[in-house]
C-alpha atoms as a PDB file:
ATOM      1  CA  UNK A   1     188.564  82.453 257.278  1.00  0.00           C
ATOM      2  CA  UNK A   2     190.985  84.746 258.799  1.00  0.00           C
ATOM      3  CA  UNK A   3     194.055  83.516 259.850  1.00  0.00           C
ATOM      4  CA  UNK A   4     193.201  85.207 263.183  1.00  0.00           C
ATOM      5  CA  UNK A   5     189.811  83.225 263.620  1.00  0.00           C
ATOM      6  CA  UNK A   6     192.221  80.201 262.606  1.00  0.00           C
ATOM      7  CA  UNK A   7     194.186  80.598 264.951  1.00  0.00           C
ATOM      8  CA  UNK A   8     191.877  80.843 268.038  1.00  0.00           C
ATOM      9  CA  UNK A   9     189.874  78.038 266.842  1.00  0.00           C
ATOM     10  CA  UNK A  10     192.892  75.969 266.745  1.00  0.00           C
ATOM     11  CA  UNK A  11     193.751  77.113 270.351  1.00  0.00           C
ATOM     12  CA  UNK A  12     190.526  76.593 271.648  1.00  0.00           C
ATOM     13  CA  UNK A  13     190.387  72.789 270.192  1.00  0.00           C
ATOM     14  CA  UNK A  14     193.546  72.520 272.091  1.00  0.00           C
ATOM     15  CA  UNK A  15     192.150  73.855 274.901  1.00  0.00           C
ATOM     16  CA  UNK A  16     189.222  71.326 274.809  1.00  0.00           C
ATOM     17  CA  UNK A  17     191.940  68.185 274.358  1.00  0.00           C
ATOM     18  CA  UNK A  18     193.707  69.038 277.565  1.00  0.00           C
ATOM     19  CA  UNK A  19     190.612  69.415 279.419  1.00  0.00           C
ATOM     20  CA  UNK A  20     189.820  66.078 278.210  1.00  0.00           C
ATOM     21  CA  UNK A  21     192.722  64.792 279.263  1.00  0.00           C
ATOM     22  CA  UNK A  22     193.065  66.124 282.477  1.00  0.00           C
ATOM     23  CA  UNK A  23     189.250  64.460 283.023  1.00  0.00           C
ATOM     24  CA  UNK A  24     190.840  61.207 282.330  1.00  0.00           C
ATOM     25  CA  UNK A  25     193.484  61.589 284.323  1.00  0.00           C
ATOM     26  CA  UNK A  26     191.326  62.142 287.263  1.00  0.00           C
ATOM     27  CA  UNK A  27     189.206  59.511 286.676  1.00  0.00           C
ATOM     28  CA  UNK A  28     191.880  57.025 286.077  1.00  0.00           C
ATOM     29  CA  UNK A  29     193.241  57.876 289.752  1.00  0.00           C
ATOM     30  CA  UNK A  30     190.185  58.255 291.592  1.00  0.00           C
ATOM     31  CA  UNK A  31     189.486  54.612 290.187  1.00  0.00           C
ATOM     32  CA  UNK A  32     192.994  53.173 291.722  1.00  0.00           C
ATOM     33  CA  UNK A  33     192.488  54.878 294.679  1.00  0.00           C
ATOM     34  CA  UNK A  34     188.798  53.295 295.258  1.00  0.00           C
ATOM     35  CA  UNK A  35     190.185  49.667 294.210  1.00  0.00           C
ATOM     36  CA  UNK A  36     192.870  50.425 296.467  1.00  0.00           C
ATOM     37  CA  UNK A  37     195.760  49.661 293.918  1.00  0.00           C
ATOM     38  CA  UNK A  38     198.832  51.674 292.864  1.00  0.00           C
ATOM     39  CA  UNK A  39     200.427  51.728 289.764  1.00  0.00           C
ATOM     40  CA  UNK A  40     200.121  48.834 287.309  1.00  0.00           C
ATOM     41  CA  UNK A  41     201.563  45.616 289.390  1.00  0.00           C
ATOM     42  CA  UNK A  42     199.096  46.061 291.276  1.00  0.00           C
ATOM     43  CA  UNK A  43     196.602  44.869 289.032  1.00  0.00           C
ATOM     44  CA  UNK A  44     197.867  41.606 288.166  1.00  0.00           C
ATOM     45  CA  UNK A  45     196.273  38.542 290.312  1.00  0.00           C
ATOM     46  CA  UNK A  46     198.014  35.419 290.031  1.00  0.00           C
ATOM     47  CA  UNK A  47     196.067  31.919 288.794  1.00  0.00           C
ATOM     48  CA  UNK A  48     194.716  30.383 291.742  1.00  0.00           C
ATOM     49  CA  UNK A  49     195.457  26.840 290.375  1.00  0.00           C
ATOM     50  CA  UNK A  50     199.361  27.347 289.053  1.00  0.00           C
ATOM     51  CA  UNK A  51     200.600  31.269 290.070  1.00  0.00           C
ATOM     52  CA  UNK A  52     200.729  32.726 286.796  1.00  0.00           C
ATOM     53  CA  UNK A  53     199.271  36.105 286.321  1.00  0.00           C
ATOM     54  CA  UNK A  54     194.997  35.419 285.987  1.00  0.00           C
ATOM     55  CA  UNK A  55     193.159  36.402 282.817  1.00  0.00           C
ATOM     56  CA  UNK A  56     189.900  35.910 284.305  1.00  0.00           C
ATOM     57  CA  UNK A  57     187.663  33.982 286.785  1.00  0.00           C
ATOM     58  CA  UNK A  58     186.188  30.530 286.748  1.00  0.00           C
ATOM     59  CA  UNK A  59     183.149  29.015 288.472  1.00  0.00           C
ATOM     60  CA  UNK A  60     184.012  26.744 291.430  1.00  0.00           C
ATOM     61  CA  UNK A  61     181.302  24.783 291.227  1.00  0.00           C
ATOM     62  CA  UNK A  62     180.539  24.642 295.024  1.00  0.00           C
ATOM     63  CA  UNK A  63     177.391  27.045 295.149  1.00  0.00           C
ATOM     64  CA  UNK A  64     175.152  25.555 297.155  1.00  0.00           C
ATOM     65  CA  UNK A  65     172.646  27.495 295.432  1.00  0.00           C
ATOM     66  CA  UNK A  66     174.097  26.961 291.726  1.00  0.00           C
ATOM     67  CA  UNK A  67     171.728  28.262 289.055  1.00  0.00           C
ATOM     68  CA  UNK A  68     171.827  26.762 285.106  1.00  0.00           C
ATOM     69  CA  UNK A  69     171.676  28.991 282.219  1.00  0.00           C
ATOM     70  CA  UNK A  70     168.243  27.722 280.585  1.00  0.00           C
ATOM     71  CA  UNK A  71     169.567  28.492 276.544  1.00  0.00           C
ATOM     72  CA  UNK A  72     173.192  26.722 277.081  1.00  0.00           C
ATOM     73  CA  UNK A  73     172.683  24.311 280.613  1.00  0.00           C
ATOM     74  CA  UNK A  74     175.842  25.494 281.711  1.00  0.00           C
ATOM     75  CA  UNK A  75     176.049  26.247 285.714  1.00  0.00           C
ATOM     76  CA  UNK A  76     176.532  29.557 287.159  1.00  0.00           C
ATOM     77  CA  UNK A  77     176.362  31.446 290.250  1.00  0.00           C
ATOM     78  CA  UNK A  78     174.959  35.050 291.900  1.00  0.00           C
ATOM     79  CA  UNK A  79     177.925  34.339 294.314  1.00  0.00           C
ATOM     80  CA  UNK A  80     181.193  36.469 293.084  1.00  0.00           C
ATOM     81  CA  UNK A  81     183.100  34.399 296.264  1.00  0.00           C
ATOM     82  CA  UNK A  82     182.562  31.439 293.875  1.00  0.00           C
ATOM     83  CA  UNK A  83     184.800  32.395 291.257  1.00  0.00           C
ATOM     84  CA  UNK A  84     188.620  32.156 291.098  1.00  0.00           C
ATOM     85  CA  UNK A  85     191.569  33.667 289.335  1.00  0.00           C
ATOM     86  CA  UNK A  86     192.666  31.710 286.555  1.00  0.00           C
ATOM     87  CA  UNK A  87     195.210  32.183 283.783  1.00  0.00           C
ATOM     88  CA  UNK A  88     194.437  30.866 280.179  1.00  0.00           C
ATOM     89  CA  UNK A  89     195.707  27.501 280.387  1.00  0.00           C
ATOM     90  CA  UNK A  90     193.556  27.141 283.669  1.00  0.00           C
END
């Protein structure tokens, strides 16, 4: 290979990697923008039991119309409004 034909294949992978990553970028943004955050803090919840930042969401167990997982009998809802922010020790 010619160290001309190297060359433009090396600039047009480079190309290709910035495109990517302008792509990303975008998407990234247009994402915060929809969820209406900014920046990082944003994205931190705190626990709804103790304050500390949430690592997920728990079941309230106040579904009126609670449904049960038939392979583990564990209780569940189709209601998002019935889960809470909780940290890990929560």
């Amino acid at each position: 290979m010619s160290s001309s034909s190297l060359t433009a294949l090396i600039v047009l992978v480079t190309l290709i990697h910035i495109a990517a990553f302008a792509v990303m970028i975008v998407i990234r943004v247009r994402r915060n923008e929809v969820d209406g955050t900014i920046g990082r803090s944003a994205l931190i919840t705190p626990c709804s039991v103790c304050g500390e930042p949430a690592t997920h969401r728990s079941y309230d167990g106040l579904d009126p119309n609670e449904q049960r997982d038939p392979h583990t009998g564990r209780a569940y809802s189709t209601d998002m409004a019935h889960y809470q922010p909780v940290c890990a020790a929560h």
